[in-house]
N, C-alpha and C. Protein backbone atom coordinates (compact mmCIF):
# COMPACT_ATOMS: atom_id res chain seq x y z
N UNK A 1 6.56 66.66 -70.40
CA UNK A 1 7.42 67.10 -69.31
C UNK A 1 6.60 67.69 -68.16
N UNK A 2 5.30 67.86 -68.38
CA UNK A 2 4.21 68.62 -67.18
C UNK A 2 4.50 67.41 -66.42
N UNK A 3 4.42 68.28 -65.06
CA UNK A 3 4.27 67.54 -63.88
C UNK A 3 5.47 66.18 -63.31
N UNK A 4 6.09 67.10 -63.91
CA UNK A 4 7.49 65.38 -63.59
C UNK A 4 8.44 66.11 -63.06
N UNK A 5 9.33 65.59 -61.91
CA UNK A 5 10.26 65.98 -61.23
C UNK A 5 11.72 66.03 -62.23
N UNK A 6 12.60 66.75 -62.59
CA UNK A 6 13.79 66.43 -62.71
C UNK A 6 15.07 66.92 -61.87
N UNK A 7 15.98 66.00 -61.90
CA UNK A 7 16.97 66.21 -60.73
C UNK A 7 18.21 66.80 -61.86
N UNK A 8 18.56 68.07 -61.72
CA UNK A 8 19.23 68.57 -62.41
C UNK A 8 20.73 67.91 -62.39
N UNK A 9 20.98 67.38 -63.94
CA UNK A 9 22.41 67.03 -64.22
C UNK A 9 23.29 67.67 -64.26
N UNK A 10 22.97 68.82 -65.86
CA UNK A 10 23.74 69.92 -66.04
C UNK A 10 22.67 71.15 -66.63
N UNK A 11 23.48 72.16 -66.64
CA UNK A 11 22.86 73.69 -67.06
C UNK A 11 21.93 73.51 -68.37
N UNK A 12 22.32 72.50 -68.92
CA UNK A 12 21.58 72.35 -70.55
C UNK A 12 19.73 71.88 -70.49
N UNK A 13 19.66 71.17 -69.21
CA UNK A 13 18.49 70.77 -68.81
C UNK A 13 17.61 72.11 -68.42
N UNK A 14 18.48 73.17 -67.42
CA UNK A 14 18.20 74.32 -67.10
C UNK A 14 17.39 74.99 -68.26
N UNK A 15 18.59 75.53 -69.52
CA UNK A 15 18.44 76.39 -69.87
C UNK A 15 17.39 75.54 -71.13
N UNK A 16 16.96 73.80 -71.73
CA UNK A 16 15.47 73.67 -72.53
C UNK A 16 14.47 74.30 -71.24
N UNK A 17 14.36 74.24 -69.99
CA UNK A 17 13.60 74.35 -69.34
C UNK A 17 13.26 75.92 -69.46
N UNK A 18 13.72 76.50 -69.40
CA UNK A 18 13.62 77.64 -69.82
C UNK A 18 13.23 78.14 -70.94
N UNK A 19 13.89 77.22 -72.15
CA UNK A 19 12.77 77.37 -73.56
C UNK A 19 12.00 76.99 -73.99
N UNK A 20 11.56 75.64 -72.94
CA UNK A 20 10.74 75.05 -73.57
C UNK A 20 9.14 75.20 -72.52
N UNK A 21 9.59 75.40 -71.64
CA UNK A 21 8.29 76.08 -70.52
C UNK A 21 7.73 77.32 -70.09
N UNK A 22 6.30 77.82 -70.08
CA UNK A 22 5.95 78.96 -69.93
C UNK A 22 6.27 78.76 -68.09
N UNK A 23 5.81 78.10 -67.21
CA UNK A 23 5.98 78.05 -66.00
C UNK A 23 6.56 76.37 -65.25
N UNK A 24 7.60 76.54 -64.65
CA UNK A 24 7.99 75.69 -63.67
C UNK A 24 8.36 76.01 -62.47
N UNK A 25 8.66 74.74 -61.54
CA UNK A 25 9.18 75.77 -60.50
C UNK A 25 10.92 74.94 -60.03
N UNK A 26 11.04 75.93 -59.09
CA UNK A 26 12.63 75.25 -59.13
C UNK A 26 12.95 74.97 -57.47
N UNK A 27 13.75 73.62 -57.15
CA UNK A 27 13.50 73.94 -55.59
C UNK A 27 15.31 73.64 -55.29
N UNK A 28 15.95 74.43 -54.92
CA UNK A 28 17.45 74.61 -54.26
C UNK A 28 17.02 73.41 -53.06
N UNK A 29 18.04 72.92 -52.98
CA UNK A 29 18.80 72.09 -51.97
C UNK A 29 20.23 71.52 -52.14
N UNK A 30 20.70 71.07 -50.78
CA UNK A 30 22.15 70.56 -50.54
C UNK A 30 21.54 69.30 -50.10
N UNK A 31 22.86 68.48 -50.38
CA UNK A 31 23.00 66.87 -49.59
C UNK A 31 22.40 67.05 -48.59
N UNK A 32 23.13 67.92 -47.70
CA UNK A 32 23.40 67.86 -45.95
C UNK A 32 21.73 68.62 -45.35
N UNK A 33 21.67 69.07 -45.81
CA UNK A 33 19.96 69.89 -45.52
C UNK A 33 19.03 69.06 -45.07
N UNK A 34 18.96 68.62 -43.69
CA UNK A 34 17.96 68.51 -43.11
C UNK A 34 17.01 68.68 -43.42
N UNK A 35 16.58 69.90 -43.39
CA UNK A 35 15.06 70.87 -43.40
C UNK A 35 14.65 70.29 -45.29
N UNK A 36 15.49 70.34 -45.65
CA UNK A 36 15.30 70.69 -47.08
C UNK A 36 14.63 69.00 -47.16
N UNK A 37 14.96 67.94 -46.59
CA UNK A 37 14.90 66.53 -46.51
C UNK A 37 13.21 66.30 -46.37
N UNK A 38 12.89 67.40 -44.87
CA UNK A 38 11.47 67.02 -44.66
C UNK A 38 11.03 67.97 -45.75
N UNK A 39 10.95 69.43 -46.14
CA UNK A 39 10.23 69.86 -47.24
C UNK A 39 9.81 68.98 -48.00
N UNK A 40 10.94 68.27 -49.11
CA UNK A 40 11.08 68.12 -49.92
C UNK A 40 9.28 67.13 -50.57
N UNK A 41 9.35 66.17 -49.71
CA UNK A 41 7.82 65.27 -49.82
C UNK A 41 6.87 66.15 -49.98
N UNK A 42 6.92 67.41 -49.16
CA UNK A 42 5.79 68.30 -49.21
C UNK A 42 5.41 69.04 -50.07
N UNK A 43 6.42 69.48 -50.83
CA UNK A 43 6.92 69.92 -51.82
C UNK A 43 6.20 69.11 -53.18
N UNK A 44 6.38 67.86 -53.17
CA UNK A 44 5.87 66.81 -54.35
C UNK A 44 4.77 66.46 -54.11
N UNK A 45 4.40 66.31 -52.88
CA UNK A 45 2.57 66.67 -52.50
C UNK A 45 1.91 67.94 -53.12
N UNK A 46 2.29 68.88 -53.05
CA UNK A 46 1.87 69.72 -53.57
C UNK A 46 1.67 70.10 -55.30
N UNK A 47 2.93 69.29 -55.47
CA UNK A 47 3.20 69.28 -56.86
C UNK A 47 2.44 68.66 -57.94
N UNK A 48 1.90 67.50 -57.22
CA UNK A 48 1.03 66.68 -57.60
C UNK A 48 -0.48 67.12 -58.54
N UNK A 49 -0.97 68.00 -57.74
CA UNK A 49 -1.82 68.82 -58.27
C UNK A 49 -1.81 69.70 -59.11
N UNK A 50 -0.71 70.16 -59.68
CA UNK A 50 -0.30 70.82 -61.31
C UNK A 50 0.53 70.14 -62.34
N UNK A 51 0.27 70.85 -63.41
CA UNK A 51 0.62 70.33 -64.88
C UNK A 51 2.05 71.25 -64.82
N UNK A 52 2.91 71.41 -63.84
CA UNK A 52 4.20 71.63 -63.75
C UNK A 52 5.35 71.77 -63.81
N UNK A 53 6.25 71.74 -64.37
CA UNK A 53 7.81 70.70 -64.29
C UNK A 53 7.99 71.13 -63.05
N UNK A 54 8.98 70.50 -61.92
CA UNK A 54 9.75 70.42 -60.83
C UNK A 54 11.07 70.29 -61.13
N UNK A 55 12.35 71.43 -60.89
CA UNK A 55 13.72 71.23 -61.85
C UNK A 55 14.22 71.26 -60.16
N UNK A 56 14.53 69.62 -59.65
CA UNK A 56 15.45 70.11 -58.40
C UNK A 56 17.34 70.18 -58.41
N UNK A 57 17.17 71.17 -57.35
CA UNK A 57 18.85 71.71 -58.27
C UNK A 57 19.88 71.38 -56.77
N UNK A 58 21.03 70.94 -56.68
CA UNK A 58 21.74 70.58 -55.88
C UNK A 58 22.41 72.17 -55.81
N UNK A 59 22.14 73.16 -54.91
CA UNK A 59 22.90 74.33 -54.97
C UNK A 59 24.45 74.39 -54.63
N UNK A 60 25.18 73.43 -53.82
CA UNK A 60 26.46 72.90 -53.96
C UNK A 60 27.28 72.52 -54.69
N UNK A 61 26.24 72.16 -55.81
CA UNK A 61 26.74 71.63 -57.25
C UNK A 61 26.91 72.86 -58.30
N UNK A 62 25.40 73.13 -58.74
CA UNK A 62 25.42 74.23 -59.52
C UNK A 62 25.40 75.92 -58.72
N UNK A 63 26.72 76.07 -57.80
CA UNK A 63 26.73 77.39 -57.42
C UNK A 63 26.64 78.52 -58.53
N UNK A 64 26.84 78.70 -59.74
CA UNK A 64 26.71 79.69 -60.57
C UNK A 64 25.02 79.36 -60.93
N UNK A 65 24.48 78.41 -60.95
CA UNK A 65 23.29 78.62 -60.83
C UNK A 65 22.41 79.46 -60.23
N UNK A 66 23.16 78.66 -58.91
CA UNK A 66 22.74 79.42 -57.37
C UNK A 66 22.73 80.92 -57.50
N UNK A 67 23.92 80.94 -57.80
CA UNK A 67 24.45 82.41 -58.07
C UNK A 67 23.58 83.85 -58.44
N UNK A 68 23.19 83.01 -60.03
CA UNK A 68 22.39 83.64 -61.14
C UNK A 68 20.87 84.13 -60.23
N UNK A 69 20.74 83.21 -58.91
CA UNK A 69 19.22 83.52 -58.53
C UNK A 69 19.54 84.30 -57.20
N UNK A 70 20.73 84.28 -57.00
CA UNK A 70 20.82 84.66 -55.51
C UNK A 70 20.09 83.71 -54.26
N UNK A 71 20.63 83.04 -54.36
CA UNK A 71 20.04 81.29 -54.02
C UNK A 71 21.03 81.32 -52.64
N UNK A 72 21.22 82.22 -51.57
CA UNK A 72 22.42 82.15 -50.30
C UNK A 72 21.66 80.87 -49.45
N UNK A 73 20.49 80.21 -49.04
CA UNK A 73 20.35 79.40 -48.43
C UNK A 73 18.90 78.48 -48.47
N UNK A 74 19.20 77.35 -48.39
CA UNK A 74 18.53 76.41 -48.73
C UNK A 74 17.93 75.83 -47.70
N UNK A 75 16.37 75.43 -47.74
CA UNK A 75 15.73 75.14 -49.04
C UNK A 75 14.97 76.60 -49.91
N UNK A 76 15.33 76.72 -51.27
CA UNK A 76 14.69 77.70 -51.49
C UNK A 76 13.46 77.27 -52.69
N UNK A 77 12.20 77.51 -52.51
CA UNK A 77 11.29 77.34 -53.77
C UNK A 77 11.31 79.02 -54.97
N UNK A 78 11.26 78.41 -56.50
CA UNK A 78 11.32 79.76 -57.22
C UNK A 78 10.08 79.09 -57.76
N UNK A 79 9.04 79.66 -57.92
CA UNK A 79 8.40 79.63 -59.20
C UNK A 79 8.83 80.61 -60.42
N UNK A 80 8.73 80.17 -61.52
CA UNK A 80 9.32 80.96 -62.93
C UNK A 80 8.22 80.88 -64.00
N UNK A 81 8.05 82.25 -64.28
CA UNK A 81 6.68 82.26 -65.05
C UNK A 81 6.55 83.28 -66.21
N UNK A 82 6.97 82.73 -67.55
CA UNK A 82 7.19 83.65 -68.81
C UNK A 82 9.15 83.84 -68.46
N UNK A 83 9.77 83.12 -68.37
CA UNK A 83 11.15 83.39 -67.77
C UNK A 83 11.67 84.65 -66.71
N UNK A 84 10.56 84.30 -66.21
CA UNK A 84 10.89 85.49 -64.54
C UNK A 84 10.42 84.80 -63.36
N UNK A 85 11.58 85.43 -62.33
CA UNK A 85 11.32 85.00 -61.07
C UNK A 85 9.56 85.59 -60.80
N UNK A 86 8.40 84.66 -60.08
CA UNK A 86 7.73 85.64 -59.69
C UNK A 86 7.09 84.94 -58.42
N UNK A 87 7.59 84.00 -57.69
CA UNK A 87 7.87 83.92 -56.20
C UNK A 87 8.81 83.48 -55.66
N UNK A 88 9.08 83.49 -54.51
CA UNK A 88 10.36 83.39 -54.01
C UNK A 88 9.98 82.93 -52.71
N UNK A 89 10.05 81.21 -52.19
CA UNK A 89 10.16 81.20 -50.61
C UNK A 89 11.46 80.32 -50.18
N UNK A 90 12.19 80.75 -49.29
CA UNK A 90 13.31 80.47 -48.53
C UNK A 90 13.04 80.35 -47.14
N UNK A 91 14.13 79.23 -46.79
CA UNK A 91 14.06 78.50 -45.70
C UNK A 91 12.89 77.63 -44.75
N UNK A 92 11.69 79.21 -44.80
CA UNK A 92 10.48 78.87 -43.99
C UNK A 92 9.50 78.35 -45.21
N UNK A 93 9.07 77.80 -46.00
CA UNK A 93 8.17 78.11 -47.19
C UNK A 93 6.94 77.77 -47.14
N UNK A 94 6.31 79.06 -47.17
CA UNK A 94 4.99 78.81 -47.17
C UNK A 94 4.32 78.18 -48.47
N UNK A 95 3.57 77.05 -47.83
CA UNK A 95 3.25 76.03 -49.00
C UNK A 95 2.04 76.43 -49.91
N UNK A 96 1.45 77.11 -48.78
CA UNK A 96 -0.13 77.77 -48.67
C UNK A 96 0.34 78.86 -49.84
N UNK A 97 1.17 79.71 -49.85
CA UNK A 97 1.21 80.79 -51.09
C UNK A 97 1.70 79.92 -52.19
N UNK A 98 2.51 79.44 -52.23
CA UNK A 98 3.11 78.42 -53.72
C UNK A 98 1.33 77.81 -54.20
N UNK A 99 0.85 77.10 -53.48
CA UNK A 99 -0.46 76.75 -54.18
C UNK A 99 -1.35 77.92 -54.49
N UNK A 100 -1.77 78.87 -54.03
CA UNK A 100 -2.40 79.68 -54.19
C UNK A 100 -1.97 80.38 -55.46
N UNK A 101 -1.05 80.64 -55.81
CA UNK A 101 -0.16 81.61 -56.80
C UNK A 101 -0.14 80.41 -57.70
N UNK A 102 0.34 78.94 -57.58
CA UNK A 102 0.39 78.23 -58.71
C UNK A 102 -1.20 77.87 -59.42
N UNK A 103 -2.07 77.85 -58.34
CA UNK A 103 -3.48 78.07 -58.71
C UNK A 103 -4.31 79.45 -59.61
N UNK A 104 -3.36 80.04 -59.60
CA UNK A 104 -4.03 81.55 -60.36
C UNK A 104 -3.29 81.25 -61.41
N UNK A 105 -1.84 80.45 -61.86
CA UNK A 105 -1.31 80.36 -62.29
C UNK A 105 -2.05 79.51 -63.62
N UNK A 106 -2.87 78.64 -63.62
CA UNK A 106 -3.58 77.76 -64.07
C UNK A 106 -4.55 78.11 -64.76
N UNK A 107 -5.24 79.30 -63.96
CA UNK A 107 -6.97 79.62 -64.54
C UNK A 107 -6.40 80.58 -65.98
């Protein structure tokens, strides 16, 4: 499951991901999201370079998801590490800290 994108179906995918991974990351988006459209490539560029999962989540869909993270606007990146939030970028996302942090994440 390292390093492979999944496009979230239902919560059950969520919650092996959660038992079955020390770190993934999670990226919120809507249909209609523009911004979230161009991220998104950049996003899997980046991704490329770790042993990862990628869980992308339709926040329109799974609002109690959304909910659970406090997820108000999209695009949002979570990295999750030992089952805790431990970055958080919204709207603007700096790509430069997600690698850096997923890089310490590694050693």
């Amino acid at each position: 499951m390292k390093n492979k994108v999944i496009i979230l179906e239902n919560e059950s995918q969520y919650h092996q991901m959660m038992e079955t991974q020390d770190t993934f990351l999670m990226y919120f988006t809507t249909p209609d999201c523009g911004v979230c459209k161009v991220l998104y490539p950049k996003l899997l560029e980046l991704h490329k370079g770790f042993d990862y999962p990628l869980l992308k989540i339709d926040a329109s869909t799974f609002t109690e998801l959304s909910g659970q993270y406090l997820v108000f606007a999209v695009p949002t990146v979570l990295i999750i590490h030992d089952k805790k939030e431990v970055l958080r970028e919204s709207r603007y996302i700096d790509f430069n800290k997600i690698d850096r942090l997923l890089n310490l994440l590694s050693d």
